[in-house]
N, C-alpha and C. Protein backbone atom coordinates (compact mmCIF):
# COMPACT_ATOMS: atom_id res chain seq x y z
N UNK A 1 88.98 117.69 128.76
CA UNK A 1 88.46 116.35 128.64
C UNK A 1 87.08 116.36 127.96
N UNK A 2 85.77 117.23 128.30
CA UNK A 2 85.28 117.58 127.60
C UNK A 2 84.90 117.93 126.47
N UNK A 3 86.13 118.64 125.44
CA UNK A 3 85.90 118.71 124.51
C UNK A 3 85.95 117.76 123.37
N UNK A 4 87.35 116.44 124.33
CA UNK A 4 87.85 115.79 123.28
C UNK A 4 85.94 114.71 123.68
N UNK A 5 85.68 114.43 124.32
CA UNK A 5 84.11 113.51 124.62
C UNK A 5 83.09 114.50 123.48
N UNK A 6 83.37 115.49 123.47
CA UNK A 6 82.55 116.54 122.33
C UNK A 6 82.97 115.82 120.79
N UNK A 7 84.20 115.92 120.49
CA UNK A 7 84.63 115.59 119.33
C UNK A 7 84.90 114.54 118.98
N UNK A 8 84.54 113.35 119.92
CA UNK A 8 84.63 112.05 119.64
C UNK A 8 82.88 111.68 119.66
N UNK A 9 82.24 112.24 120.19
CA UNK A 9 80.79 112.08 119.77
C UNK A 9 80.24 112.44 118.55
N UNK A 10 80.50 113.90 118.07
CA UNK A 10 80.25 114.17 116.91
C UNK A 10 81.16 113.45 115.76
N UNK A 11 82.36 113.20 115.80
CA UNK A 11 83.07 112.31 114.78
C UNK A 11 81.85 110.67 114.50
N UNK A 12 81.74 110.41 115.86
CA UNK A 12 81.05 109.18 115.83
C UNK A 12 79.29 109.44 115.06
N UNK A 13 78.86 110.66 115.23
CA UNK A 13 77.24 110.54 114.96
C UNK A 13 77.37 110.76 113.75
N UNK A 14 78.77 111.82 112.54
CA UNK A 14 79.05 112.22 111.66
C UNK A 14 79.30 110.91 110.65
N UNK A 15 80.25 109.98 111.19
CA UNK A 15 80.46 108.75 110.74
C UNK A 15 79.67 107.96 110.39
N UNK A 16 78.50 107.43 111.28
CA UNK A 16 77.37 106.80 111.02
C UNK A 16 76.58 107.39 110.20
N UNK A 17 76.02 108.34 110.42
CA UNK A 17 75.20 109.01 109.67
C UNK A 17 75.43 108.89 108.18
N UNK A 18 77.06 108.89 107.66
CA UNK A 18 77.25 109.14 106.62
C UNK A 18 77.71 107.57 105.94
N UNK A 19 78.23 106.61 107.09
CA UNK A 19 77.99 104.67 106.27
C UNK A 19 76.67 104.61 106.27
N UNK A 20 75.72 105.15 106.87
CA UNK A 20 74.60 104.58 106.11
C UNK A 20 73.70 105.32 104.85
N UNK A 21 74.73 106.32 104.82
CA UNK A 21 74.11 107.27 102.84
C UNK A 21 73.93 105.83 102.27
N UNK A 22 73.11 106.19 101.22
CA UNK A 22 73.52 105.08 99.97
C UNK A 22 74.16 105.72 99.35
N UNK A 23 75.01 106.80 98.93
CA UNK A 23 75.73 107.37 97.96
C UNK A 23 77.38 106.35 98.65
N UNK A 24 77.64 105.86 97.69
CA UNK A 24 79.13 105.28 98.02
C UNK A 24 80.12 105.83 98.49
N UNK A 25 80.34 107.01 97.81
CA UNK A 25 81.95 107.84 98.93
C UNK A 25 81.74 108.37 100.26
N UNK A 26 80.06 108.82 100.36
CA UNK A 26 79.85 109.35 101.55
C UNK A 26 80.14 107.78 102.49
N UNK A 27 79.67 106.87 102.10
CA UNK A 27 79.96 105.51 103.27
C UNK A 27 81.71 105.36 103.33
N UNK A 28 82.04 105.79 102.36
CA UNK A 28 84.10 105.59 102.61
C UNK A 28 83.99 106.49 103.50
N UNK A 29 83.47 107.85 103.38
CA UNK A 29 83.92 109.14 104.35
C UNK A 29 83.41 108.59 105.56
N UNK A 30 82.02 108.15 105.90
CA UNK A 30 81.34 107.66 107.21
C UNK A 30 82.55 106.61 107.65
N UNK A 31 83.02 105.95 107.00
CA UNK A 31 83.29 104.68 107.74
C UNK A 31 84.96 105.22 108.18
N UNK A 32 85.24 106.26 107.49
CA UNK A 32 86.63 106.78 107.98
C UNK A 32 86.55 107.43 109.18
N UNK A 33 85.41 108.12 109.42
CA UNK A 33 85.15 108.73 110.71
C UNK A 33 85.05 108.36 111.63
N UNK A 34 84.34 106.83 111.23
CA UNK A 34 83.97 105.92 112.33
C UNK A 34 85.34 105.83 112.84
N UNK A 35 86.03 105.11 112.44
CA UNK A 35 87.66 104.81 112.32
C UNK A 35 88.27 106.05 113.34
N UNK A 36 88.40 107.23 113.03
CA UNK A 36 88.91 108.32 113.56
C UNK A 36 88.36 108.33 115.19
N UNK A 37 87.16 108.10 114.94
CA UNK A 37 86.32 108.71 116.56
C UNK A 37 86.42 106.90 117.22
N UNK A 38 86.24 106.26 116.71
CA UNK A 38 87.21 104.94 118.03
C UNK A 38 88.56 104.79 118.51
N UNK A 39 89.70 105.44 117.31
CA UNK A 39 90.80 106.31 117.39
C UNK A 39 90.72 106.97 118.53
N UNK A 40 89.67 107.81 119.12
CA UNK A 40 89.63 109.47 120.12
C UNK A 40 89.75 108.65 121.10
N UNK A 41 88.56 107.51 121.23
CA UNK A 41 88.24 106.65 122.07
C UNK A 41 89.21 105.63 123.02
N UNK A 42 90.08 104.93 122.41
CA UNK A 42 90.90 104.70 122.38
C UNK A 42 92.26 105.68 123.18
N UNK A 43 92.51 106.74 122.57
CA UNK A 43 93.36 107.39 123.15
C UNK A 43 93.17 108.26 124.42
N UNK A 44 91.68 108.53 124.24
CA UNK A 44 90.91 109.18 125.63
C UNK A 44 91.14 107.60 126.56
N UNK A 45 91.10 106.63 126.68
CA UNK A 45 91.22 105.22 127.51
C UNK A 45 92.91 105.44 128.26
N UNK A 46 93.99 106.12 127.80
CA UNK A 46 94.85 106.09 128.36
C UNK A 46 95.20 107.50 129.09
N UNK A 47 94.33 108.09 129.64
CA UNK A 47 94.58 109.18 130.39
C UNK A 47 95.11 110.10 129.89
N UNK A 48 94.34 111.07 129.22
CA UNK A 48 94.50 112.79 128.74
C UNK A 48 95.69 113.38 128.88
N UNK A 49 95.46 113.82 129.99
CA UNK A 49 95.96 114.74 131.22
C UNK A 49 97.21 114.23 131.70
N UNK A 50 97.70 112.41 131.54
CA UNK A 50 98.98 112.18 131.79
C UNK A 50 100.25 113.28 131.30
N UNK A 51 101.47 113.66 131.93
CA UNK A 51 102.48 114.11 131.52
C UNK A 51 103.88 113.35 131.51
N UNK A 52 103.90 112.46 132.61
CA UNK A 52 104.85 111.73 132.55
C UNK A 52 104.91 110.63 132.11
N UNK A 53 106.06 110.33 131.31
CA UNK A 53 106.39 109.28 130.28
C UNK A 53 106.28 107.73 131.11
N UNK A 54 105.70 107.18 130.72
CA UNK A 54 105.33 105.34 131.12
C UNK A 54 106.91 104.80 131.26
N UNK A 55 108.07 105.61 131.62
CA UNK A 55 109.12 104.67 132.15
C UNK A 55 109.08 104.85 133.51
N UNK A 56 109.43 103.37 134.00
CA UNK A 56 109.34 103.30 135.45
C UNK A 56 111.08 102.49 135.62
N UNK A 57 111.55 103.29 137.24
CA UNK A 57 112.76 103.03 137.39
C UNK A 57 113.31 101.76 137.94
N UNK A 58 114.49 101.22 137.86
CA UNK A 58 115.08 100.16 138.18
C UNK A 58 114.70 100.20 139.70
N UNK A 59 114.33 98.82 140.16
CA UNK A 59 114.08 98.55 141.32
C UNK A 59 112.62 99.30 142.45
N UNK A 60 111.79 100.08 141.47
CA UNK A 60 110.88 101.21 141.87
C UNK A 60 109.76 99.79 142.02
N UNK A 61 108.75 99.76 143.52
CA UNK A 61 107.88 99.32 143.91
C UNK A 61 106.66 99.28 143.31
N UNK A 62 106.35 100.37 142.56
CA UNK A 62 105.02 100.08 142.23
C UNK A 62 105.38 101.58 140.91
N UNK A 63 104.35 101.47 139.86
CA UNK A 63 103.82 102.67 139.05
C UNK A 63 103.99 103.86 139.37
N UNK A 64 104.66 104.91 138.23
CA UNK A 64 104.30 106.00 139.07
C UNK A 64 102.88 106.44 138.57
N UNK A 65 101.91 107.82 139.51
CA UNK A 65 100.90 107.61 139.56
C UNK A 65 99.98 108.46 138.18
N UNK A 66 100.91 109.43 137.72
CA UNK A 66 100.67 110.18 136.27
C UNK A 66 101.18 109.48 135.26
N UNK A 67 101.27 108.42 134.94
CA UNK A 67 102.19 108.15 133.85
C UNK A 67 100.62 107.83 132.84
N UNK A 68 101.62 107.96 131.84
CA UNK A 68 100.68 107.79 130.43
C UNK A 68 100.75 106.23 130.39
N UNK A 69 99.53 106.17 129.89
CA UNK A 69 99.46 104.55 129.55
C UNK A 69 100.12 104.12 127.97
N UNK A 70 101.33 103.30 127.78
CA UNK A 70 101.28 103.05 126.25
C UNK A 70 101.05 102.17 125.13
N UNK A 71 100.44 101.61 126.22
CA UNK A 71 99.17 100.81 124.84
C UNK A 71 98.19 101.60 124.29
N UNK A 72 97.32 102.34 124.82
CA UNK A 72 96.33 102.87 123.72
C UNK A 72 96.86 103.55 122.58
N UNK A 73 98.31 104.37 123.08
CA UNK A 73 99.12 105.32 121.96
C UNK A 73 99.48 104.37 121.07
N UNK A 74 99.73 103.05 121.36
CA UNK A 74 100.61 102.00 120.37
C UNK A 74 99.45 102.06 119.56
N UNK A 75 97.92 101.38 120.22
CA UNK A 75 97.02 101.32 119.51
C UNK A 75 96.12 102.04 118.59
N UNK A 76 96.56 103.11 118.85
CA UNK A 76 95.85 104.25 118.05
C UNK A 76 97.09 104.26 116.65
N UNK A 77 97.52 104.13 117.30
CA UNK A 77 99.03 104.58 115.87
C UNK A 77 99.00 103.34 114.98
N UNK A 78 98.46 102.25 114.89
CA UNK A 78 98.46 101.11 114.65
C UNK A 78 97.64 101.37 113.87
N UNK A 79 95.90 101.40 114.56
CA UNK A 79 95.16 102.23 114.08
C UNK A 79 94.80 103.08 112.65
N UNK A 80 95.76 103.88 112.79
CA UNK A 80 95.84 105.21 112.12
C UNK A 80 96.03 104.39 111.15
N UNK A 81 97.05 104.10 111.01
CA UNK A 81 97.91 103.38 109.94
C UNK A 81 97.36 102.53 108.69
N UNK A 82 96.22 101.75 109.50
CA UNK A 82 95.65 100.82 108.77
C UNK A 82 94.41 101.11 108.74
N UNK A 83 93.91 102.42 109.39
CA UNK A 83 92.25 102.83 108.39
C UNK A 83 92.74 103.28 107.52
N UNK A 84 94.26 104.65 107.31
CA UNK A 84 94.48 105.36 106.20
C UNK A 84 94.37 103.95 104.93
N UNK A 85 94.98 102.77 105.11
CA UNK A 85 95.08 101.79 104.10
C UNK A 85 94.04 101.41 103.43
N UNK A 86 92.70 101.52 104.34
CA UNK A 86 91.91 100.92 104.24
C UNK A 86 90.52 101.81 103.28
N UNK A 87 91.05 102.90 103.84
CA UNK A 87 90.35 104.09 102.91
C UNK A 87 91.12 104.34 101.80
N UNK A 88 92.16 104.28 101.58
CA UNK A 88 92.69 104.58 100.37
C UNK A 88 92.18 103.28 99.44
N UNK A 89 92.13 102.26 99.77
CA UNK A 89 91.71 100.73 99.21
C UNK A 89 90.12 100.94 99.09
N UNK A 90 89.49 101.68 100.06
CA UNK A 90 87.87 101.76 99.97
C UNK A 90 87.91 102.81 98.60
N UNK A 91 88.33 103.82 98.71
CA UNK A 91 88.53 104.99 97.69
C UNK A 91 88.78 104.75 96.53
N UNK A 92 89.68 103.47 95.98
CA UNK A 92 90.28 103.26 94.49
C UNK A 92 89.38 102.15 94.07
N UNK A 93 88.41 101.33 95.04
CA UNK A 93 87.23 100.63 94.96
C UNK A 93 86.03 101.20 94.30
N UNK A 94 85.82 102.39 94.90
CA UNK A 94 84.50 103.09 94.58
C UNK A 94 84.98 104.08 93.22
N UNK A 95 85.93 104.09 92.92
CA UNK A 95 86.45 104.60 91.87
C UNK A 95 86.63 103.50 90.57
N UNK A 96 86.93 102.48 90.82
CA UNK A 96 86.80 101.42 89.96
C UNK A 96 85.32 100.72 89.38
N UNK A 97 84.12 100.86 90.43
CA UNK A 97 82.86 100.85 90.17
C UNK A 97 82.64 101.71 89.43
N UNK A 98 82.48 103.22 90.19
CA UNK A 98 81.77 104.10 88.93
C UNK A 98 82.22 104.32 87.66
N UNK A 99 83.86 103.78 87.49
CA UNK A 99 84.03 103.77 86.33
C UNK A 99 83.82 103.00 85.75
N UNK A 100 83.55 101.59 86.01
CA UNK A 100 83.57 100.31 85.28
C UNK A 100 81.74 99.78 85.37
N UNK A 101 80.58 101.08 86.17
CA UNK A 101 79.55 100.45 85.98
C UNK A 101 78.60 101.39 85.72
N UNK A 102 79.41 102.64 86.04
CA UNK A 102 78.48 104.30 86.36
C UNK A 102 77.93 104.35 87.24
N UNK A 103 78.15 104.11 88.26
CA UNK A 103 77.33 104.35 89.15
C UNK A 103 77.50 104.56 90.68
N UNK A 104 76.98 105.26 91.48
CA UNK A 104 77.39 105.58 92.61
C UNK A 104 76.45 104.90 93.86
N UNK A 105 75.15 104.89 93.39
CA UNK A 105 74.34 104.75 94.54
C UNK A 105 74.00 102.93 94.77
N UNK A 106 74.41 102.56 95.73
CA UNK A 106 74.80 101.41 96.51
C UNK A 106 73.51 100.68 96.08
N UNK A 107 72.23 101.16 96.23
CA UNK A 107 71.03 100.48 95.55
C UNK A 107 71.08 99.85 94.07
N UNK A 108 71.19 100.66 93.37
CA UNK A 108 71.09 100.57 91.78
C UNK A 108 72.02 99.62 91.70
N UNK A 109 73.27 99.96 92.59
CA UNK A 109 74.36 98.40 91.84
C UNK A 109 73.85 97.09 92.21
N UNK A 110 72.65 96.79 92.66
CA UNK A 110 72.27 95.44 92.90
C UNK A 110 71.55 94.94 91.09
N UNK A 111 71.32 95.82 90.18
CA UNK A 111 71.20 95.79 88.89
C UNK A 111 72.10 95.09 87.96
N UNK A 112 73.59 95.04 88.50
CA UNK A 112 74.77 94.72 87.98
C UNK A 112 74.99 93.61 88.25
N UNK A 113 74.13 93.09 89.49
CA UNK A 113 74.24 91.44 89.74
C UNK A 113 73.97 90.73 88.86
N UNK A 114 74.87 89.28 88.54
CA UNK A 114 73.60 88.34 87.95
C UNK A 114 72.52 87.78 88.39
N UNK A 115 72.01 86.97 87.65
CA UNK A 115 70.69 87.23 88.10
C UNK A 115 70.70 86.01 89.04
N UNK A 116 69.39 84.88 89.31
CA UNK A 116 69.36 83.66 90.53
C UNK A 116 68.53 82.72 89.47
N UNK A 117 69.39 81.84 90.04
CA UNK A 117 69.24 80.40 88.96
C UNK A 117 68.17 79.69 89.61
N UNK A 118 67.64 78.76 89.27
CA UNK A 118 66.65 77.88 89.71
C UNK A 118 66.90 77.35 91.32
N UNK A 119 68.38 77.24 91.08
CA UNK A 119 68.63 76.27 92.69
C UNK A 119 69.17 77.48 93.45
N UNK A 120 68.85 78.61 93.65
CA UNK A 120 69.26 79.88 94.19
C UNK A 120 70.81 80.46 94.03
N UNK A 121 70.99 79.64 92.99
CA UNK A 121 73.13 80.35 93.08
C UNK A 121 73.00 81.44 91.82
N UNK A 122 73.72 82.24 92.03
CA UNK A 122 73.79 83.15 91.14
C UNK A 122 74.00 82.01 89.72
N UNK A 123 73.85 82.88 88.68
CA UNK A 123 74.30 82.36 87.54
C UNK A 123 75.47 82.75 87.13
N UNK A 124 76.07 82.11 86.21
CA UNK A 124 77.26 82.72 85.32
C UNK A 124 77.01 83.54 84.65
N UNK A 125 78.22 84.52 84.94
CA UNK A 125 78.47 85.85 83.98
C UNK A 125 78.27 85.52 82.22
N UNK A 126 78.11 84.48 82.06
CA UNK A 126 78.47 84.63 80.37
C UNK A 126 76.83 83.59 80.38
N UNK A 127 76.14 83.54 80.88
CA UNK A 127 74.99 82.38 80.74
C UNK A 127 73.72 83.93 80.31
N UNK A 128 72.65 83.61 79.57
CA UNK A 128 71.95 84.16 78.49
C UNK A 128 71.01 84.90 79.98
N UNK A 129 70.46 86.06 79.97
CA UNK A 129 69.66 86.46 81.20
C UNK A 129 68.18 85.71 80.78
């Protein structure tokens, strides 16, 4: 139990640490981690150490007392599913920037903005800087 509280802490301090780089892929990698270690979290919530399967028998009074819980497993798998989506979508994003602006570091692309009009709205892309 320990170790997995070990490896869901460090996933989590690894994660953060790395959404707040300004280098752009390191924040896809941070924010995937993040993802992974609420994942641990999550699945550590339905009891480790359970062995027996969450079916309970016809006419049986109450729970039995090892059973695995299966919502967090639903939820983690759910989970899984849709950070992988979400990183692959973050990944072909940050790949579409640096190719379409050069650039990687999350600062500098505020350069690529247009600029602010008199009444504070951005301006149009095709209007003279």
């Amino acid at each position: 139990m320990s170790a997995v509280v070990v490896a869901m802490f460090a996933m989590l301090a690894a994660g953060a640490y790395l959404a707040l780089s300004r280098d752009l892929l390191r924040c896809v990698v941070g924010l995937s981690l993040l993802g992974m270690g609420v994942n641990l979290l999550l699945l550590a919530s339905g009891r480790l150490g359970a062995t027996a399967p969450p079916l309970v028998e016809a006419g049986a009074l109450q729970l039995p007392a090892q059973a695995a819980n299966p919502l967090p497993q639903a939820l983690v798998l759910t989970a899984i599913v849709i950070g992988f989506a979400l990183t692959c979508f973050a990944l072909v994003l940050v790949l579409a920037v640096r190719l379409r602006v050069g650039l990687r570091d999350s600062d500098a692309l505020r350069l690529s903005e247009p600029g602010e009009g008199p009444d504070g709205k951005p301006l149009p892309l095709d209007a003279p800087p």
